[in-house]
N, C-alpha and C. Protein backbone atom coordinates (compact mmCIF):
# COMPACT_ATOMS: atom_id res chain seq x y z
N UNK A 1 -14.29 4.28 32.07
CA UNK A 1 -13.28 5.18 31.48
C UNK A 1 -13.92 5.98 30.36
N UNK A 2 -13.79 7.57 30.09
CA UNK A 2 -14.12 8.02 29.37
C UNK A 2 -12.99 8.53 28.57
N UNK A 3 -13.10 8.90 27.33
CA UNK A 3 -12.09 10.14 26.78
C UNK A 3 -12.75 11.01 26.11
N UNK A 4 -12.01 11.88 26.19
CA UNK A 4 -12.57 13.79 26.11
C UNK A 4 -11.53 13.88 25.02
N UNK A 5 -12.10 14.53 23.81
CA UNK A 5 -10.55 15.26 22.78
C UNK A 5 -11.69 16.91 22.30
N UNK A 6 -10.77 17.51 22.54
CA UNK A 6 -11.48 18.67 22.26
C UNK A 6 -10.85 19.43 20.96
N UNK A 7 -11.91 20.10 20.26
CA UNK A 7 -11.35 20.84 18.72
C UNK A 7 -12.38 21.83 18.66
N UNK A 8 -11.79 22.73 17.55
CA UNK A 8 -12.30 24.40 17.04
C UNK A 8 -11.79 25.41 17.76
N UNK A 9 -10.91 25.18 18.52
CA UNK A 9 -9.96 26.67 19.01
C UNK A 9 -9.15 27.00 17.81
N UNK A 10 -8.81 28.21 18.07
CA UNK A 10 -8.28 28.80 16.93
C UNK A 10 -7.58 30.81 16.94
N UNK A 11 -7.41 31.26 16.06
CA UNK A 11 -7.16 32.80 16.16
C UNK A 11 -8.36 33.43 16.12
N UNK A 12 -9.16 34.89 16.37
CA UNK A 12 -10.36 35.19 16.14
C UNK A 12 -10.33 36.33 16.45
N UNK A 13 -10.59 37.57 15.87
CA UNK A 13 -10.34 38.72 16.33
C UNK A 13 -11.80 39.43 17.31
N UNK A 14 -11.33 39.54 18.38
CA UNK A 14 -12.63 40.47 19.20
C UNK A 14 -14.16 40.61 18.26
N UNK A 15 -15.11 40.16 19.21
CA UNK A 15 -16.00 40.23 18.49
C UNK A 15 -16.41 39.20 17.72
N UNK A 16 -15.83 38.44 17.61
CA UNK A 16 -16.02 37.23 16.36
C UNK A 16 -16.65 35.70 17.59
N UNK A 17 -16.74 34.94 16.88
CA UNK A 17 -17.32 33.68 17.06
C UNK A 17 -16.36 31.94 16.74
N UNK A 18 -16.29 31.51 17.98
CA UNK A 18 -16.04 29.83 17.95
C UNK A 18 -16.94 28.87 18.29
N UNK A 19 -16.73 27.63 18.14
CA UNK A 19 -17.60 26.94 18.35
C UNK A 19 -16.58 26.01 18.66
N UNK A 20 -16.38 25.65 20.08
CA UNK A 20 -15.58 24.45 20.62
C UNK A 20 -16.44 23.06 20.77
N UNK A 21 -16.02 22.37 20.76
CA UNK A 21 -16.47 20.44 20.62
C UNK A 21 -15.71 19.67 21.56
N UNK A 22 -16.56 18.91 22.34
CA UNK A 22 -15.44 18.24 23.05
C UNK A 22 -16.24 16.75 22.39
N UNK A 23 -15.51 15.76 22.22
CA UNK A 23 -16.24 14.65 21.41
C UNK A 23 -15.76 13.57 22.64
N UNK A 24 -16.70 12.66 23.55
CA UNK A 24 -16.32 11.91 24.25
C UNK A 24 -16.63 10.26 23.86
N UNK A 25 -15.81 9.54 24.07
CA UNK A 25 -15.70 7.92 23.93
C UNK A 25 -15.29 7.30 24.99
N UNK A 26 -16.24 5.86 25.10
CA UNK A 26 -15.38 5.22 26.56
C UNK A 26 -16.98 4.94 27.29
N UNK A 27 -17.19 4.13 27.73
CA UNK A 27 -17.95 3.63 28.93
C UNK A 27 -19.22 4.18 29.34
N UNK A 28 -20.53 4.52 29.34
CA UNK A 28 -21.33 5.16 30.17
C UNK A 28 -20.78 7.16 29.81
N UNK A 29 -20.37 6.98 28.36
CA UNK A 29 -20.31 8.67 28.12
C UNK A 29 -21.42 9.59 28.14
N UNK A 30 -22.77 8.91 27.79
CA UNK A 30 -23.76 9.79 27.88
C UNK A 30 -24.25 10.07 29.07
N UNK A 31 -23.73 9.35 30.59
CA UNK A 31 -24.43 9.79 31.26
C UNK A 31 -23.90 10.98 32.32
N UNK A 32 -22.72 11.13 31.59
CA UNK A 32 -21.60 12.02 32.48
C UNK A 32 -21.84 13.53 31.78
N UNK A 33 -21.48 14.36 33.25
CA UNK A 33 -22.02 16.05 33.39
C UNK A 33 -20.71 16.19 32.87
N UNK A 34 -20.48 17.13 31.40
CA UNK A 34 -19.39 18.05 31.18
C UNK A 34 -19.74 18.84 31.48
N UNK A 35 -18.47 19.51 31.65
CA UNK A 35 -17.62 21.20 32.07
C UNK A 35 -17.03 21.18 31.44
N UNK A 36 -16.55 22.72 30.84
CA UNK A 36 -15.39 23.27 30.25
C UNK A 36 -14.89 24.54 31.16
N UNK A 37 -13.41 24.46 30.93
CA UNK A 37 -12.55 24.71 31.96
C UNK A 37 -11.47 25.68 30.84
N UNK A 38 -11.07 26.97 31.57
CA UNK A 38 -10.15 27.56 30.70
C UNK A 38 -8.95 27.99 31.78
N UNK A 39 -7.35 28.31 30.56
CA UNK A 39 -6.10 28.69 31.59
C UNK A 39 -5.85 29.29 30.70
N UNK A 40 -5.26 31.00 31.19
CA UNK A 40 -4.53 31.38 30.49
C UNK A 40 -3.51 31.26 31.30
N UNK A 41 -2.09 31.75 30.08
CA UNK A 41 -1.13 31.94 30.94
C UNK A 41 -0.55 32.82 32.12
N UNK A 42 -0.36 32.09 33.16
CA UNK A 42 -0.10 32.66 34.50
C UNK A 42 -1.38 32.83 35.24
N UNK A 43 -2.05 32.34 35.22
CA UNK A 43 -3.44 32.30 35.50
C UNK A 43 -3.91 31.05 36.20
N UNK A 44 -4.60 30.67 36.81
CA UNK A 44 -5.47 29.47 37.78
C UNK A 44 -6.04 29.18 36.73
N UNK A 45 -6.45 27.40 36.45
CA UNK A 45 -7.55 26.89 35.42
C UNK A 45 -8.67 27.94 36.15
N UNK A 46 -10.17 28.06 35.22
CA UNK A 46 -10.87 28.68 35.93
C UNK A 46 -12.10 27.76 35.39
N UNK A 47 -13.45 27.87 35.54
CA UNK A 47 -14.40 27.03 35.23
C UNK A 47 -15.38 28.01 34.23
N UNK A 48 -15.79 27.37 33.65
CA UNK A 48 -16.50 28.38 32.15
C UNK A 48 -17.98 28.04 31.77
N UNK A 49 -18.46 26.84 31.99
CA UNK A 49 -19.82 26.39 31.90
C UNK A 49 -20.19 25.20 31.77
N UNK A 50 -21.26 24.45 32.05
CA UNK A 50 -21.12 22.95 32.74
C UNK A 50 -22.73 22.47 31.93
N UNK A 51 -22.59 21.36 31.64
CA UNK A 51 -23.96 20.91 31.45
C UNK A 51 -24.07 19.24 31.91
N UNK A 52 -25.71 19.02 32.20
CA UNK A 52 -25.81 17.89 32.98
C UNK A 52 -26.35 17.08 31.80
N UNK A 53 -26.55 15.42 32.29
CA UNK A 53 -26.80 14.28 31.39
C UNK A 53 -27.27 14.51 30.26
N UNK A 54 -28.70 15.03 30.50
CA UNK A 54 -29.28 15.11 29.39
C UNK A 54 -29.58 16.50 28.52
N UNK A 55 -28.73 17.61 29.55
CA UNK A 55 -28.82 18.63 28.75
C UNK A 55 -29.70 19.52 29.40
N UNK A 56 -30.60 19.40 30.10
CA UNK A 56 -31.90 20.26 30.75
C UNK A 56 -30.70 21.36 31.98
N UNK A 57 -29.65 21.00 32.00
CA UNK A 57 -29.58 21.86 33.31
C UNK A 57 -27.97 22.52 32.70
N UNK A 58 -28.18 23.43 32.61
CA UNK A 58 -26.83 24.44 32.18
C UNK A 58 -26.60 25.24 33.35
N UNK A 59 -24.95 25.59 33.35
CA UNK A 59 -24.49 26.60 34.21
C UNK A 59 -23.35 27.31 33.79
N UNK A 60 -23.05 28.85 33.91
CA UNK A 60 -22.15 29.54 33.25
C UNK A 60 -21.79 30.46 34.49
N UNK A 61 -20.17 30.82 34.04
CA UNK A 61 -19.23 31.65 34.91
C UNK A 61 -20.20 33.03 34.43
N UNK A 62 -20.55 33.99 35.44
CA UNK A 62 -20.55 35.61 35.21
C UNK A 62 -20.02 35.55 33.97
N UNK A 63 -18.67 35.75 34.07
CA UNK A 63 -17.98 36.17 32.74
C UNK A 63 -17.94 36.05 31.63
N UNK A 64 -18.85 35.06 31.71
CA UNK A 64 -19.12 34.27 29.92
C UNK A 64 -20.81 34.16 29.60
N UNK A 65 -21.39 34.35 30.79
CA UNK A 65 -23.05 34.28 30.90
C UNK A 65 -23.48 35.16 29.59
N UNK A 66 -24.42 34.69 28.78
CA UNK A 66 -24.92 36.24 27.96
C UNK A 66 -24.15 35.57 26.55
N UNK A 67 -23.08 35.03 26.34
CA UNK A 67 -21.92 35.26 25.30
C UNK A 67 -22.42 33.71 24.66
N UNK A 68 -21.27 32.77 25.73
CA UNK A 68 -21.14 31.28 25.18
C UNK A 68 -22.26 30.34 25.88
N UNK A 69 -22.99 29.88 24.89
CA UNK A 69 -23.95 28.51 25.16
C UNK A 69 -23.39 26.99 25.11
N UNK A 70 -23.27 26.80 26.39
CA UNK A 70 -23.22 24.81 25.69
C UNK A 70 -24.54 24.11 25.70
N UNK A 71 -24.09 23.03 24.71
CA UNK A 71 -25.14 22.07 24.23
C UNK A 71 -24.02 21.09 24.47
N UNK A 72 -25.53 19.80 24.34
CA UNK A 72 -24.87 18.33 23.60
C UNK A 72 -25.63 17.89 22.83
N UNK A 73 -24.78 17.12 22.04
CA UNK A 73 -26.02 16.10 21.12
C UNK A 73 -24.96 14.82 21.24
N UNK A 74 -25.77 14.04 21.84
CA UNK A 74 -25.73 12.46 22.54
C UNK A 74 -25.35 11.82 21.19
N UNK A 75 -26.15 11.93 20.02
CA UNK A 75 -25.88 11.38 19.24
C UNK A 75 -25.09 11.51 18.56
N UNK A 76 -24.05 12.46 18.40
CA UNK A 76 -22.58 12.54 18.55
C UNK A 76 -21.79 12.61 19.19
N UNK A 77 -22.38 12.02 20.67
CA UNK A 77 -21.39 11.62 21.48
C UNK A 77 -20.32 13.15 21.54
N UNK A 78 -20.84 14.31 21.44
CA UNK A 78 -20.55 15.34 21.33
C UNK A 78 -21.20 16.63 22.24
N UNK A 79 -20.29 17.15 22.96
CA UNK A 79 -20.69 18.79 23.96
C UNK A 79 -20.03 19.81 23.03
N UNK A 80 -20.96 20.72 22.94
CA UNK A 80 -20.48 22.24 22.21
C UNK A 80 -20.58 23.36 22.77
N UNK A 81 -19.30 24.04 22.95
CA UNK A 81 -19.59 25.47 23.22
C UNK A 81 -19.54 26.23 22.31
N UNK A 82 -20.77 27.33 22.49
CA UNK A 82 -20.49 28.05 21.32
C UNK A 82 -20.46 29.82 21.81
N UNK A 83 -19.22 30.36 21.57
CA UNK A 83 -18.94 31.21 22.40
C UNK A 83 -19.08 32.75 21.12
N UNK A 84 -19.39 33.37 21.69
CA UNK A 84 -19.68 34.70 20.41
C UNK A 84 -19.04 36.13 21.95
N UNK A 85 -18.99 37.12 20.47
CA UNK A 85 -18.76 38.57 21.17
C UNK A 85 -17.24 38.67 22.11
N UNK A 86 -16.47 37.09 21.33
CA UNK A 86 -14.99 36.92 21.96
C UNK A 86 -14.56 38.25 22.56
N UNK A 87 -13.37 38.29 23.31
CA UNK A 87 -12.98 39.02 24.26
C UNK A 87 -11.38 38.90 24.36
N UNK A 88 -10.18 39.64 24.35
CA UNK A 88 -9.49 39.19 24.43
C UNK A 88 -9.28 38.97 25.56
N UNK A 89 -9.81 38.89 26.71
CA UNK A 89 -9.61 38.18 27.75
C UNK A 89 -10.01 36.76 27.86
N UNK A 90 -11.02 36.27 27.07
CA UNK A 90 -11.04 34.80 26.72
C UNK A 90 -9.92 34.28 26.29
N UNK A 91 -8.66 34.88 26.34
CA UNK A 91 -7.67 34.05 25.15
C UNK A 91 -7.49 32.90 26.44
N UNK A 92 -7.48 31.65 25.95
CA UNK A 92 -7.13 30.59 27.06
C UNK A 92 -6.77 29.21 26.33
N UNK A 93 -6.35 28.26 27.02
CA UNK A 93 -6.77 27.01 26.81
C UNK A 93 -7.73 26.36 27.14
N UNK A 94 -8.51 26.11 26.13
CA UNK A 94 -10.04 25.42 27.11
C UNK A 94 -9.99 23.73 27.07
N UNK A 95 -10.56 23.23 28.15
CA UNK A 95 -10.41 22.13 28.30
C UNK A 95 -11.69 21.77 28.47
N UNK A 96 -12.38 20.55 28.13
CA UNK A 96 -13.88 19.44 28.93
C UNK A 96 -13.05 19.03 29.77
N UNK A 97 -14.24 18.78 30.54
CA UNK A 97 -13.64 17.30 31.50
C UNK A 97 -15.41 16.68 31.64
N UNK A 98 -15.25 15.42 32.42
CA UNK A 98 -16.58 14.98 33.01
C UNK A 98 -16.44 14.00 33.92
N UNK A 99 -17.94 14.32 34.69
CA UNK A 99 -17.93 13.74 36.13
C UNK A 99 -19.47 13.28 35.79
N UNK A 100 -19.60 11.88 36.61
CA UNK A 100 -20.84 11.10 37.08
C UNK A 100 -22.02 12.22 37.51
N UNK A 101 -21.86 13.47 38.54
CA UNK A 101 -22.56 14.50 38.99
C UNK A 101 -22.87 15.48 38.37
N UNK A 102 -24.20 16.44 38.14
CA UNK A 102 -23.72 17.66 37.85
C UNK A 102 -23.37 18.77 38.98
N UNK A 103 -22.37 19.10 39.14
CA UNK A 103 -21.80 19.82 40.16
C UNK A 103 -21.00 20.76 39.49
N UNK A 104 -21.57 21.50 38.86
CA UNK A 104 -20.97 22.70 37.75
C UNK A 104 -19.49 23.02 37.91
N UNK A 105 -19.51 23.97 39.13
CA UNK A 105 -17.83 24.35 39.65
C UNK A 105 -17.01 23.47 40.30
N UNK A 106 -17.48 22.84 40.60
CA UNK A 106 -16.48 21.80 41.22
C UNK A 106 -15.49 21.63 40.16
N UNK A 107 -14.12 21.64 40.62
CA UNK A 107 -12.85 21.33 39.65
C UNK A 107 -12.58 19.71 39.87
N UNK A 108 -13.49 18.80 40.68
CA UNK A 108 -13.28 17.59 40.92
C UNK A 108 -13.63 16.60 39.70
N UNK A 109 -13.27 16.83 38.79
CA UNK A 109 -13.55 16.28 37.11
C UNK A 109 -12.94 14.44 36.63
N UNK A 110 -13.51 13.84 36.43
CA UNK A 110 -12.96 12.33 36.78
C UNK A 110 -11.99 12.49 35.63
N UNK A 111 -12.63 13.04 34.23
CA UNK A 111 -11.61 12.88 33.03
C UNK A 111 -11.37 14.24 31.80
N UNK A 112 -9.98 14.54 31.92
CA UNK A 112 -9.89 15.69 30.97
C UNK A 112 -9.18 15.31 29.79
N UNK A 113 -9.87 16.14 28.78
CA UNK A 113 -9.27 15.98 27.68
C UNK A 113 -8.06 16.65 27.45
N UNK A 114 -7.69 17.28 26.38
CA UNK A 114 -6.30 17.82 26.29
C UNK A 114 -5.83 18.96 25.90
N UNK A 115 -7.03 19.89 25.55
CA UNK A 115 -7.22 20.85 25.62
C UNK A 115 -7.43 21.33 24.06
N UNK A 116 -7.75 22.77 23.80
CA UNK A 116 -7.45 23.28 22.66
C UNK A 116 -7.34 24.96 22.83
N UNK A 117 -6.51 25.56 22.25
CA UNK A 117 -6.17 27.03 22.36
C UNK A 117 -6.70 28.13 21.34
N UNK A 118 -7.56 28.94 22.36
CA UNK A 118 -8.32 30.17 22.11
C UNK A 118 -7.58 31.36 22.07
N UNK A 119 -7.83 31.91 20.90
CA UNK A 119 -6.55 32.96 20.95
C UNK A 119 -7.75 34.45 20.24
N UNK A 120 -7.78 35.33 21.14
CA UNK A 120 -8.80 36.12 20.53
C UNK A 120 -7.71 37.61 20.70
N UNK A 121 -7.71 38.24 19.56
CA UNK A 121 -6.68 39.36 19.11
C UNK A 121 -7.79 40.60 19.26
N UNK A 122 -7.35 41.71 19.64
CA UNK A 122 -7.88 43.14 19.56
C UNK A 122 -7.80 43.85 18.74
């Protein structure tokens, strides 16, 4: 069993910079591939960028490629996105989740956290 709680969403006007955290606890956390996952409203969750165990293998949506980097540091039991050159089309709820695999897009995620809300103004 893992748990995912995610923080640093917030208001941010175009152009500006967040830095989301998903902080995981629970069982075999370091060896599980996060993803982060965004919804806006009326919208399909969509998938945003994924990283594997140890960090060597990243993957990003087109849409965010260029902008937001994730990391982890194990030793905070901690994944970061750090998203710049916001958009108000980023406005979303972003969510982690994580899976045993790295299988970037796959929406097949064993455990999600609970989200936190990105709100980027023009």
């Amino acid at each position: 069993q893992v748990q995912l709680v995610e923080s640093g969403g917030g208001l941010v006007q175009a152009g500006g910079s967040l830095r989301l955290s998903c902080a995981a606890s629970g069982r075999s956390r370091s060896t599980y591939a996060i993803g982060w996952f965004r919804q806006a409203p009326g919208k399909d969750r969509e998938f945003v960028s994924a990283i594997n165990w140890n960090g060597e293998r990243t993957y990003y949506a087109d849409s965010v490629k260029g902008r937001f980097t994730i990391s982890r540091d194990d030793a905070k039991n901690t994944v970061f996105l750090q998203m710049n050159s916001l958009k108000p089309d980023d406005t979303a709820v972003y969510y982690c989740a994580a899976r045993p695999t790295f299988t970037p897009t796959s929406p097949m995620y064993d455990y999600w956290g609970q989200g936190t809300q990105v709100t980027v103004s023009s």
